[in-house]
N, C-alpha and C. Protein backbone atom coordinates (compact mmCIF):
# COMPACT_ATOMS: atom_id res chain seq x y z
N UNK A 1 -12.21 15.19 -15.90
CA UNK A 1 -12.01 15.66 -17.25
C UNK A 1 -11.93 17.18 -17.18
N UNK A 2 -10.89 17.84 -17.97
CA UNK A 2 -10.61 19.52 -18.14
C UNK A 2 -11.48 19.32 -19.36
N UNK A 3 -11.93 20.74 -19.24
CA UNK A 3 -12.25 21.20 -20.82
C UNK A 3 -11.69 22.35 -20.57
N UNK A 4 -11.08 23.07 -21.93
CA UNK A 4 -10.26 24.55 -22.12
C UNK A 4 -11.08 24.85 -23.28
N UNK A 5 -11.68 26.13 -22.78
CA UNK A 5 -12.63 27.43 -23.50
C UNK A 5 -11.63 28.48 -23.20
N UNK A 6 -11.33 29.41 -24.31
CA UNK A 6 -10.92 30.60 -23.89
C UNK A 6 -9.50 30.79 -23.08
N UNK A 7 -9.31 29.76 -23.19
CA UNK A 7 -7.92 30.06 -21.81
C UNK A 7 -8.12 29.90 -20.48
N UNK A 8 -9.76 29.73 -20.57
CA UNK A 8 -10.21 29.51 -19.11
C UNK A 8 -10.33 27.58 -18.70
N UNK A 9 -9.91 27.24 -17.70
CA UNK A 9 -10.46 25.81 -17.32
C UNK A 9 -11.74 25.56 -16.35
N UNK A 10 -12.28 24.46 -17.09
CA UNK A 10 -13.41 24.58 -16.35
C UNK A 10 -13.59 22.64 -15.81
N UNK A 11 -13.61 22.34 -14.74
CA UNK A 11 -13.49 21.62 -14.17
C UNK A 11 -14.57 20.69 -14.36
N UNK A 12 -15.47 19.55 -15.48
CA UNK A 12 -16.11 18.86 -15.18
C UNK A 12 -15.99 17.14 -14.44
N UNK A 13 -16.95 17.24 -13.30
CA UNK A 13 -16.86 15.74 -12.68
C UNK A 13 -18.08 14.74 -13.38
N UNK A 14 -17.19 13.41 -13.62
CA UNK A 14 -18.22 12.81 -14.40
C UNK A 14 -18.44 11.77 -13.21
N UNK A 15 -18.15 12.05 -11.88
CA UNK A 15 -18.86 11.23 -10.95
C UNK A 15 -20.18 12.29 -9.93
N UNK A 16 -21.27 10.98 -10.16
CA UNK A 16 -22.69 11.38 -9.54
C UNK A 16 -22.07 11.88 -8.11
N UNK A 17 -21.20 10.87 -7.74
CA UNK A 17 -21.63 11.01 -5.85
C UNK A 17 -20.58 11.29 -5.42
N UNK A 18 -19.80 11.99 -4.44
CA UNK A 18 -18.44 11.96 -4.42
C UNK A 18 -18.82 11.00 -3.12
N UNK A 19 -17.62 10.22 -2.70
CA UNK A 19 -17.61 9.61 -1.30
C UNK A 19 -17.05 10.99 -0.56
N UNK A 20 -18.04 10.68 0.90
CA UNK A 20 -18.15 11.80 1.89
C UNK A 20 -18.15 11.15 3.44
N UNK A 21 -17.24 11.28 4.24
CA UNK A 21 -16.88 10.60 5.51
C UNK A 21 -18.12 10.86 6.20
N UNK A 22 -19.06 11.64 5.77
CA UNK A 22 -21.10 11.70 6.57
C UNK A 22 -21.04 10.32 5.81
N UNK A 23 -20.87 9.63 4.94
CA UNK A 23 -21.46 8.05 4.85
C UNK A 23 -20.63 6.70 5.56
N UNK A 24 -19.86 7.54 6.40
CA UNK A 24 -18.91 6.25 7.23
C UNK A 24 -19.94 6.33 8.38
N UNK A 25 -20.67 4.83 8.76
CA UNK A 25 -21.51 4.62 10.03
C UNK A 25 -19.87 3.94 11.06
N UNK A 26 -19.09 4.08 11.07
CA UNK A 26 -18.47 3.18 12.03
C UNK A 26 -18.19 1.74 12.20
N UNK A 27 -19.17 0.96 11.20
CA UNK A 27 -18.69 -0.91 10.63
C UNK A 27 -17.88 -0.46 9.35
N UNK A 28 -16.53 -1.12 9.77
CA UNK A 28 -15.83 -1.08 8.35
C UNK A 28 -16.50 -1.96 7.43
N UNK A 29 -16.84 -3.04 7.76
CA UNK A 29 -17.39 -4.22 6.34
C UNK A 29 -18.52 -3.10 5.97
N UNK A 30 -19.11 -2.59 6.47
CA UNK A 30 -20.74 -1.68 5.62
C UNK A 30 -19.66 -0.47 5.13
N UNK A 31 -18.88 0.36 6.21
CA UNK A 31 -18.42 1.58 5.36
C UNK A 31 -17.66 1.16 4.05
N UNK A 32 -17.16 -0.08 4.01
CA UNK A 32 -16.63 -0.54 2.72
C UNK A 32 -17.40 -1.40 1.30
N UNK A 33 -18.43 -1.40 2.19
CA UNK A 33 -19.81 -1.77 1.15
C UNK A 33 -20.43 -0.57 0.82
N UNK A 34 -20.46 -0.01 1.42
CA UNK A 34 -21.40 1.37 1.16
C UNK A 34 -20.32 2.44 -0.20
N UNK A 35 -18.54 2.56 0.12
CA UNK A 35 -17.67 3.05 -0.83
C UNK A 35 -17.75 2.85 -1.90
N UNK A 36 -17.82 0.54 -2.33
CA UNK A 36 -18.14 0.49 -3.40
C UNK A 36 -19.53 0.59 -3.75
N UNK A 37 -20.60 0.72 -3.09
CA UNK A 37 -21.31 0.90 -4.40
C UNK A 37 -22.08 2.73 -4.98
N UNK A 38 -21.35 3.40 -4.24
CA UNK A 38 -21.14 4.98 -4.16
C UNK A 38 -20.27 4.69 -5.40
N UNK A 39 -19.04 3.71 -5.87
CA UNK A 39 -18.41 3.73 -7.25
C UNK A 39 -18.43 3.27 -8.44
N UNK A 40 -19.67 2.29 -8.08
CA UNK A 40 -20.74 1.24 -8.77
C UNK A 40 -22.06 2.41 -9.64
N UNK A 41 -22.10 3.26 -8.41
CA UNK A 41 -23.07 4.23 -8.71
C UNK A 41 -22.65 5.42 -9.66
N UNK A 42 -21.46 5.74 -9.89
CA UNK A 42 -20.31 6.81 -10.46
C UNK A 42 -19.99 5.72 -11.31
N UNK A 43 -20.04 4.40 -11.64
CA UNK A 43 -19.97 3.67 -12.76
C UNK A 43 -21.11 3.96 -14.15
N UNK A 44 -22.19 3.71 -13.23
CA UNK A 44 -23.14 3.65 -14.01
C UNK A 44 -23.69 4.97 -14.65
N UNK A 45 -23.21 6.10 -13.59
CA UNK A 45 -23.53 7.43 -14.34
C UNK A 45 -22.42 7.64 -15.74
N UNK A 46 -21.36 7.34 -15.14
CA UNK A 46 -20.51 7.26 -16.09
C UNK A 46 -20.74 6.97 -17.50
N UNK A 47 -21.10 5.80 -17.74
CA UNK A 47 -21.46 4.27 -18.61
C UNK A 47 -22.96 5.69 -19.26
N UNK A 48 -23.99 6.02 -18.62
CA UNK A 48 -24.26 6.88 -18.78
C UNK A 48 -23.91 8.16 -20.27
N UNK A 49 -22.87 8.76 -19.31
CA UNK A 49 -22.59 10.06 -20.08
C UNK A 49 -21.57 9.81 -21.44
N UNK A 50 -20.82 8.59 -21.46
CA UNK A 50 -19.56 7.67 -22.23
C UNK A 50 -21.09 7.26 -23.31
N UNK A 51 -22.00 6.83 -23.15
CA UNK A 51 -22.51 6.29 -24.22
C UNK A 51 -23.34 7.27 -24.98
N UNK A 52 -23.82 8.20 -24.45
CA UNK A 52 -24.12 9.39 -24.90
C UNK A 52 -23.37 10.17 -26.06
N UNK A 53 -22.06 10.36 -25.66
CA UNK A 53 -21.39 10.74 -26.24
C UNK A 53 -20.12 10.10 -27.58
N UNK A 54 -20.61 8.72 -27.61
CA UNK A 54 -19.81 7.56 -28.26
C UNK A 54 -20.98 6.74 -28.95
N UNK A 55 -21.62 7.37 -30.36
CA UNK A 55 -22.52 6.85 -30.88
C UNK A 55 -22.65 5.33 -31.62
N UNK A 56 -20.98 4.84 -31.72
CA UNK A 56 -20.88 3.75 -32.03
C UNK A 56 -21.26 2.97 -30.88
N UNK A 57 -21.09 3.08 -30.04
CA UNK A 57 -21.50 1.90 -28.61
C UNK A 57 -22.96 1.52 -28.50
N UNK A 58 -23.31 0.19 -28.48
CA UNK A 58 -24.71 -0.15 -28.18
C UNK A 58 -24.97 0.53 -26.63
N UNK A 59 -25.57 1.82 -27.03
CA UNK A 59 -25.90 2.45 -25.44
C UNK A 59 -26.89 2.01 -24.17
N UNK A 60 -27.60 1.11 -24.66
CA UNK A 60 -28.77 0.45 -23.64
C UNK A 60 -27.68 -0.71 -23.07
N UNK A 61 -26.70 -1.22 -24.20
CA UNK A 61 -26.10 -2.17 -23.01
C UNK A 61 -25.25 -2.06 -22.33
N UNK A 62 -24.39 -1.48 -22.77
CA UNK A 62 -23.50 -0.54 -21.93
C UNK A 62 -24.13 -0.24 -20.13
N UNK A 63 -25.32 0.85 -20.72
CA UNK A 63 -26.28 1.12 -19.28
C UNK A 63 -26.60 -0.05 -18.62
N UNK A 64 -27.09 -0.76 -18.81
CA UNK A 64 -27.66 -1.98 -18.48
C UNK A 64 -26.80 -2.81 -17.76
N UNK A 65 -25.37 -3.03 -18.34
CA UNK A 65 -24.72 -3.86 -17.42
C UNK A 65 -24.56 -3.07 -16.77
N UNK A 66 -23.43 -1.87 -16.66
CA UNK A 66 -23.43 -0.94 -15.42
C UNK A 66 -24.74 -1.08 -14.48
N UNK A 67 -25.77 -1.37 -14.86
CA UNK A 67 -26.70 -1.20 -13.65
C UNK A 67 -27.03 -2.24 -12.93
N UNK A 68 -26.70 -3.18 -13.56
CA UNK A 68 -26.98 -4.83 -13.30
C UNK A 68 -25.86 -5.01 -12.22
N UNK A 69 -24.38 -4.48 -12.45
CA UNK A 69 -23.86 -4.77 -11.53
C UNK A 69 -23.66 -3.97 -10.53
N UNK A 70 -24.65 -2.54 -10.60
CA UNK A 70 -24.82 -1.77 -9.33
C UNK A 70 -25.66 -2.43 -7.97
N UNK A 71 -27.03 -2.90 -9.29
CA UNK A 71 -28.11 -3.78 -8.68
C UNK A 71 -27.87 -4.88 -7.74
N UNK A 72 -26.82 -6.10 -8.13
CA UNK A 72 -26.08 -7.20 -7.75
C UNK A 72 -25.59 -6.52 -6.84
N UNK A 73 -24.82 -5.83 -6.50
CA UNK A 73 -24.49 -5.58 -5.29
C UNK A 73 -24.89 -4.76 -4.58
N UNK A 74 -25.71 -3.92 -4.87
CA UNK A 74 -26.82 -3.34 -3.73
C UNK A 74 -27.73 -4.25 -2.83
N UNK A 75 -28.30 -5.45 -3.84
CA UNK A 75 -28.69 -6.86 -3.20
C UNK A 75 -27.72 -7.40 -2.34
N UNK A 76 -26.40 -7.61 -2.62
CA UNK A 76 -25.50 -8.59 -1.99
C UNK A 76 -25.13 -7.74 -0.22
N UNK A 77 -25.32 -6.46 -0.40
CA UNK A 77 -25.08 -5.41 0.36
C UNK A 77 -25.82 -5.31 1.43
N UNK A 78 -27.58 -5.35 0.83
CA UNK A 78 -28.45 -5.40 2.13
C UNK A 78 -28.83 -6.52 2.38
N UNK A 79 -28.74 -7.46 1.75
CA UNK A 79 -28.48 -8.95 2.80
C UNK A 79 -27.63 -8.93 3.94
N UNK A 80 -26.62 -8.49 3.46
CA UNK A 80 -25.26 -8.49 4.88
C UNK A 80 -26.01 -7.54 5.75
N UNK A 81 -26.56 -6.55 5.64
CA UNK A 81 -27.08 -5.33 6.24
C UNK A 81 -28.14 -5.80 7.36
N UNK A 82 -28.92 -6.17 6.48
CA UNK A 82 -30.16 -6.85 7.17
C UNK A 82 -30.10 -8.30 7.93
N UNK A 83 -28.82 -8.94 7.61
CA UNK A 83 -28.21 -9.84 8.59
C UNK A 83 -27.81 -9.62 9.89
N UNK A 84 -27.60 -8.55 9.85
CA UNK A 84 -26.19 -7.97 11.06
C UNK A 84 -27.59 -7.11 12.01
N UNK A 85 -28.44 -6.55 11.42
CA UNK A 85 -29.39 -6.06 11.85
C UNK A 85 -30.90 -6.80 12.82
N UNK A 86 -30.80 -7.80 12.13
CA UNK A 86 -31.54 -8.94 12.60
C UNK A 86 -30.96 -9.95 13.77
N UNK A 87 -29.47 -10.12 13.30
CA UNK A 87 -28.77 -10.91 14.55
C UNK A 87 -28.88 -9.89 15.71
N UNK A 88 -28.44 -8.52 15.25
CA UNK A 88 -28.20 -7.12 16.53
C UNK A 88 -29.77 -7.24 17.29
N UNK A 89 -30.90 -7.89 16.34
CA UNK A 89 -32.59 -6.98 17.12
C UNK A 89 -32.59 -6.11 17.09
N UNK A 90 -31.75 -4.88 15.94
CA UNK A 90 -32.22 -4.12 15.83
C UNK A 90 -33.80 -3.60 15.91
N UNK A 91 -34.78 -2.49 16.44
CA UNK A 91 -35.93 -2.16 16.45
C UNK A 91 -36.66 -1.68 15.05
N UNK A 92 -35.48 -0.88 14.35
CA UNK A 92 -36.01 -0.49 12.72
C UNK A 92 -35.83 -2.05 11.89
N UNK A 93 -35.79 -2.64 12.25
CA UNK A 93 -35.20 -3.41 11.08
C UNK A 93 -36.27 -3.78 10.39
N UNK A 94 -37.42 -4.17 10.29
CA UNK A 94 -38.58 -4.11 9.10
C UNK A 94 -38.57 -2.84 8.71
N UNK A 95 -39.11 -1.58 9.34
CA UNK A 95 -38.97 -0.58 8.45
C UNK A 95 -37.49 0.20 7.66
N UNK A 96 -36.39 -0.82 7.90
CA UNK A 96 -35.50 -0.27 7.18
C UNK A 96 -35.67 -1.54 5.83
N UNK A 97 -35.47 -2.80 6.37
CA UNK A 97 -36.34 -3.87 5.39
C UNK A 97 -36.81 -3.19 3.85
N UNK A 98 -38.04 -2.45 4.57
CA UNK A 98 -39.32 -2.31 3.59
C UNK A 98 -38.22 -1.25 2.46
N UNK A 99 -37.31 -0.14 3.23
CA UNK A 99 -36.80 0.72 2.82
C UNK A 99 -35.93 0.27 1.69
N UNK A 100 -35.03 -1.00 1.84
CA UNK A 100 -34.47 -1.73 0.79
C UNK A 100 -35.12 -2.59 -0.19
N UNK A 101 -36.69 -2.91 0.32
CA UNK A 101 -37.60 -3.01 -0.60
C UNK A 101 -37.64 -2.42 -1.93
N UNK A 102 -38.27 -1.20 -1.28
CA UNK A 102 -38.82 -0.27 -1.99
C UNK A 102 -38.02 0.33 -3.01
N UNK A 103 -36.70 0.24 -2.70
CA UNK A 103 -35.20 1.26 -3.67
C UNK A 103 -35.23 -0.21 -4.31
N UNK A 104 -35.06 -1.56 -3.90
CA UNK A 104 -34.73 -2.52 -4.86
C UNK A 104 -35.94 -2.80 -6.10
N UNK A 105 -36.93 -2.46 -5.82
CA UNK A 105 -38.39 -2.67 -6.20
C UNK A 105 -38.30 -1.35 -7.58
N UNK A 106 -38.18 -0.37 -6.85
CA UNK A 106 -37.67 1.35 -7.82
C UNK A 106 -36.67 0.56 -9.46
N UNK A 107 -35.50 -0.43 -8.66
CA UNK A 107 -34.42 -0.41 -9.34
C UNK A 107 -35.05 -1.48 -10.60
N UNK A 108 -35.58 -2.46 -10.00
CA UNK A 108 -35.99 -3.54 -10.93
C UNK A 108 -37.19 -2.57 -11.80
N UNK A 109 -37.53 -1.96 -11.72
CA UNK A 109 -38.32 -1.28 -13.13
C UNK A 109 -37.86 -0.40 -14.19
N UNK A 110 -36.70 0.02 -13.18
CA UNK A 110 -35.79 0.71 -14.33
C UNK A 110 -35.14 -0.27 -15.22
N UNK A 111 -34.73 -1.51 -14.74
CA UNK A 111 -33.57 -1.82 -15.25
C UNK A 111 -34.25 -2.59 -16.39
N UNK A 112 -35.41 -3.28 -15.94
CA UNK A 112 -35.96 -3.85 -17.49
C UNK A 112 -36.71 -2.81 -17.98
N UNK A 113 -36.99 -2.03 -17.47
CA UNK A 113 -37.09 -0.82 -18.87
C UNK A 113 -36.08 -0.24 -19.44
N UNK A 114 -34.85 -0.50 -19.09
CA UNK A 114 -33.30 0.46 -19.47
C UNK A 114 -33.90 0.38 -20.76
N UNK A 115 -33.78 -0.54 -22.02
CA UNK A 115 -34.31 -0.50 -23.56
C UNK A 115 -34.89 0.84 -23.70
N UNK A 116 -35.83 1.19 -23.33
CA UNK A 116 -36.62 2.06 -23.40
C UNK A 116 -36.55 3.35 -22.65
N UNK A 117 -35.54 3.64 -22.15
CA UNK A 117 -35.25 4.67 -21.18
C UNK A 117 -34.28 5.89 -22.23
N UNK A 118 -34.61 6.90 -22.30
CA UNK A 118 -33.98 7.91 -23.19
C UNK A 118 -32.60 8.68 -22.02
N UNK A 119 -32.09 9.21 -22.50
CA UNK A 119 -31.11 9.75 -21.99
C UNK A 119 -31.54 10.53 -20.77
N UNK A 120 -32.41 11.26 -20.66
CA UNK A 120 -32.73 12.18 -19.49
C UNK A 120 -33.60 11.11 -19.03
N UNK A 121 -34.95 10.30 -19.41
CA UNK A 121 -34.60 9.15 -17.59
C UNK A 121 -33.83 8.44 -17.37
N UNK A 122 -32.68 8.09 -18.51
CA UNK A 122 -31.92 7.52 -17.28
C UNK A 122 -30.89 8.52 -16.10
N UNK A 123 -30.92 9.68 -16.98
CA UNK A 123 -30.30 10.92 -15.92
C UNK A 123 -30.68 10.94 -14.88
N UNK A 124 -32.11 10.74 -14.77
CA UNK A 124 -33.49 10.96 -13.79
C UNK A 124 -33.39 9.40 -12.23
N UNK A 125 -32.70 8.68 -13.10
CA UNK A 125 -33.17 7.45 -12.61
C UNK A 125 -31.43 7.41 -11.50
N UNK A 126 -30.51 7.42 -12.40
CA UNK A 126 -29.21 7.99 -11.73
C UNK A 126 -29.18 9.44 -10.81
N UNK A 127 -30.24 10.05 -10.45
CA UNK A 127 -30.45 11.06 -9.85
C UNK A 127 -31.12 10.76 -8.61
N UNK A 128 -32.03 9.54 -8.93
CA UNK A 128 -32.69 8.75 -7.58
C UNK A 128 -31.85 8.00 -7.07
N UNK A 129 -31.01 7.15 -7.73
CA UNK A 129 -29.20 6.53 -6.70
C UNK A 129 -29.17 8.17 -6.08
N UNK A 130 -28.78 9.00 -6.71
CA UNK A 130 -27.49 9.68 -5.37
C UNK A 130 -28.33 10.40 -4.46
N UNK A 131 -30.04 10.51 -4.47
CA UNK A 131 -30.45 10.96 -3.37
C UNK A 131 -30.72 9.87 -2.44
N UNK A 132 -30.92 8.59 -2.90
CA UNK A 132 -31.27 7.48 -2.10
C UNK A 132 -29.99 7.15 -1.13
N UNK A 133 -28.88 7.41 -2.00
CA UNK A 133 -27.56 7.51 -1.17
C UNK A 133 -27.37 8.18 -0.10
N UNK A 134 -27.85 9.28 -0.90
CA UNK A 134 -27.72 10.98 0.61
C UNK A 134 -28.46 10.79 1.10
N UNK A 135 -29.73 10.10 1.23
CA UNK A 135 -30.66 10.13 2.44
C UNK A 135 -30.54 8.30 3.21
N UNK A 136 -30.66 7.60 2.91
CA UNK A 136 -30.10 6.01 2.75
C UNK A 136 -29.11 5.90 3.77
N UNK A 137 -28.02 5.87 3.22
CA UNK A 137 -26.94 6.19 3.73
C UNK A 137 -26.66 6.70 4.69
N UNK A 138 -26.67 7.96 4.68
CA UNK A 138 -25.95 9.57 5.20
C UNK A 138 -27.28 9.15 6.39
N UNK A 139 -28.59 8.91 6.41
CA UNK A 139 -28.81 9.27 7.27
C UNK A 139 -29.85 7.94 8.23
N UNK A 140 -30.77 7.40 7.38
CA UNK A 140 -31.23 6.04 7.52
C UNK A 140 -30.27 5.51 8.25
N UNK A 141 -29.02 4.54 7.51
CA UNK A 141 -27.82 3.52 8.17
C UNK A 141 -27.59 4.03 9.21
N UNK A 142 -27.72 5.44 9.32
CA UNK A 142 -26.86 6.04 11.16
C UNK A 142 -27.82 5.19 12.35
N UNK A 143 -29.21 5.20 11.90
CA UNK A 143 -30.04 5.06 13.44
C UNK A 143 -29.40 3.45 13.82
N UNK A 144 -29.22 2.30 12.83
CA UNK A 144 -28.51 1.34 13.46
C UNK A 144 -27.43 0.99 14.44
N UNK A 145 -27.06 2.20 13.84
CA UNK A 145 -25.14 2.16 13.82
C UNK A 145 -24.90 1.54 14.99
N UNK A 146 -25.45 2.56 16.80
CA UNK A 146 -25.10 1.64 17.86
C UNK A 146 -25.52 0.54 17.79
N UNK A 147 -26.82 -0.05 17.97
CA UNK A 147 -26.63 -1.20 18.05
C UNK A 147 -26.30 -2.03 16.79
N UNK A 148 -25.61 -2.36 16.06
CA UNK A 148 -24.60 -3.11 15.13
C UNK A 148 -23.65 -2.91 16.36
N UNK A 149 -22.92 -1.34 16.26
CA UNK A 149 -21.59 -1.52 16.63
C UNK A 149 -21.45 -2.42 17.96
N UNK A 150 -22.40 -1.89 19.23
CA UNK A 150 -22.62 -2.95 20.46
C UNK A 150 -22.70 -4.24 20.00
N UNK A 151 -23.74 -4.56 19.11
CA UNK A 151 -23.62 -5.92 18.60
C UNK A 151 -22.21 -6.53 18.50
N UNK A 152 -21.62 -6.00 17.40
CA UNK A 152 -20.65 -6.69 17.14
C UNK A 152 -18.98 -6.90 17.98
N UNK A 153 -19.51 -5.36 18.75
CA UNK A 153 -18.32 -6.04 19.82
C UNK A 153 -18.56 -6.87 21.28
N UNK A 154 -20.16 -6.89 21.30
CA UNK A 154 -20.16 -8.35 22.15
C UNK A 154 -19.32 -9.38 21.12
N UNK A 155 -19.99 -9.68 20.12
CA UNK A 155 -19.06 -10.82 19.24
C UNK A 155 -17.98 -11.32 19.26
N UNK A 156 -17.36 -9.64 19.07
CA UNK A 156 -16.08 -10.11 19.16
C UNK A 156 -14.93 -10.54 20.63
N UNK A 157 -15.95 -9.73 21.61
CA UNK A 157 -15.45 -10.21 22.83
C UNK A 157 -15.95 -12.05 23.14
N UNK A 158 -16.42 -12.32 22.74
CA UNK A 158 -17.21 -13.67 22.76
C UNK A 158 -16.00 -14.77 22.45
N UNK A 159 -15.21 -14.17 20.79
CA UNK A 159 -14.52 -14.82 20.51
C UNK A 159 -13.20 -14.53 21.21
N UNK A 160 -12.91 -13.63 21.65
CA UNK A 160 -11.66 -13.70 22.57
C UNK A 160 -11.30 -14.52 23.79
């Protein structure tokens, strides 16, 4: 979105997270799980700042689904995650586990509190997605990465 003050332009982004090639680990199925929900996450901020500003819209539901279907697939996401991790023996894999715990555990209190959440926590709460992202992501998912990637190309040599 432009806004024009003055003759001057001023450039606002109404996405939280930009996608950043520091969140490609090297599995396309995760780097392509990880894209959408970096846009799931830029949904919901969105859904966010759109209801804020659009007083006719029921704004809790609006938020709410946006988050429901960030949630749904952040679940659907570290299942596959923690699949691939568990088949690999990965060594972190409980303490990365606990780590998708804990953000899924975070998420489920927001989301049945969304009703009750005012505009700045849910700012607050969309502020914990994009650091959980930048640290999650960007830096957590890396320690797997070899072994997935070894993992999976024994696999695939298996099937050849």
């Amino acid at each position: 979105m432009k806004a024009k003050s003055a003759g001057i332009t001023n450039s606002i982004d109404e996405n939280l997270i930009r996608w950043d090639p520091k969140f490609k680990i090297g599995i396309p199925l995760i780097d392509a799980q990880h894209e959408h929900l970096v846009k799931l996450c830029n949904d919901f901020y969105q859904s966010l700042l759109k209801s804020k500003s659009n007083a006719n819209e029921d704004y809790h539901a609006l938020v709410k689904q946006t988050l429901e279907t960030c949630l749904n697939y952040a679940a659907t996401h570290f299942k596959e995650e923690e699949r691939l991790m568990e088949a690999s023996h990965f060594s972190g894999y409980k303490q990365h586990k606990d780590s998708h715990n804990s953000f899924t555990a975070k998420c489920e209190i927001a989301y049945a509190d969304i009703d009750k959440l005012s505009i700045s926590e849910a700012i607050k709460f969309a502020l914990f997605l994009y650091d959980w992202i930048n640290t999650h992501i960007a830096h957590e998912d890396r320690l797997y990465m070899p072994t997935l990637v070894e993992f999976l190309k024994e696999q695939k040599a298996k099937q050849a």
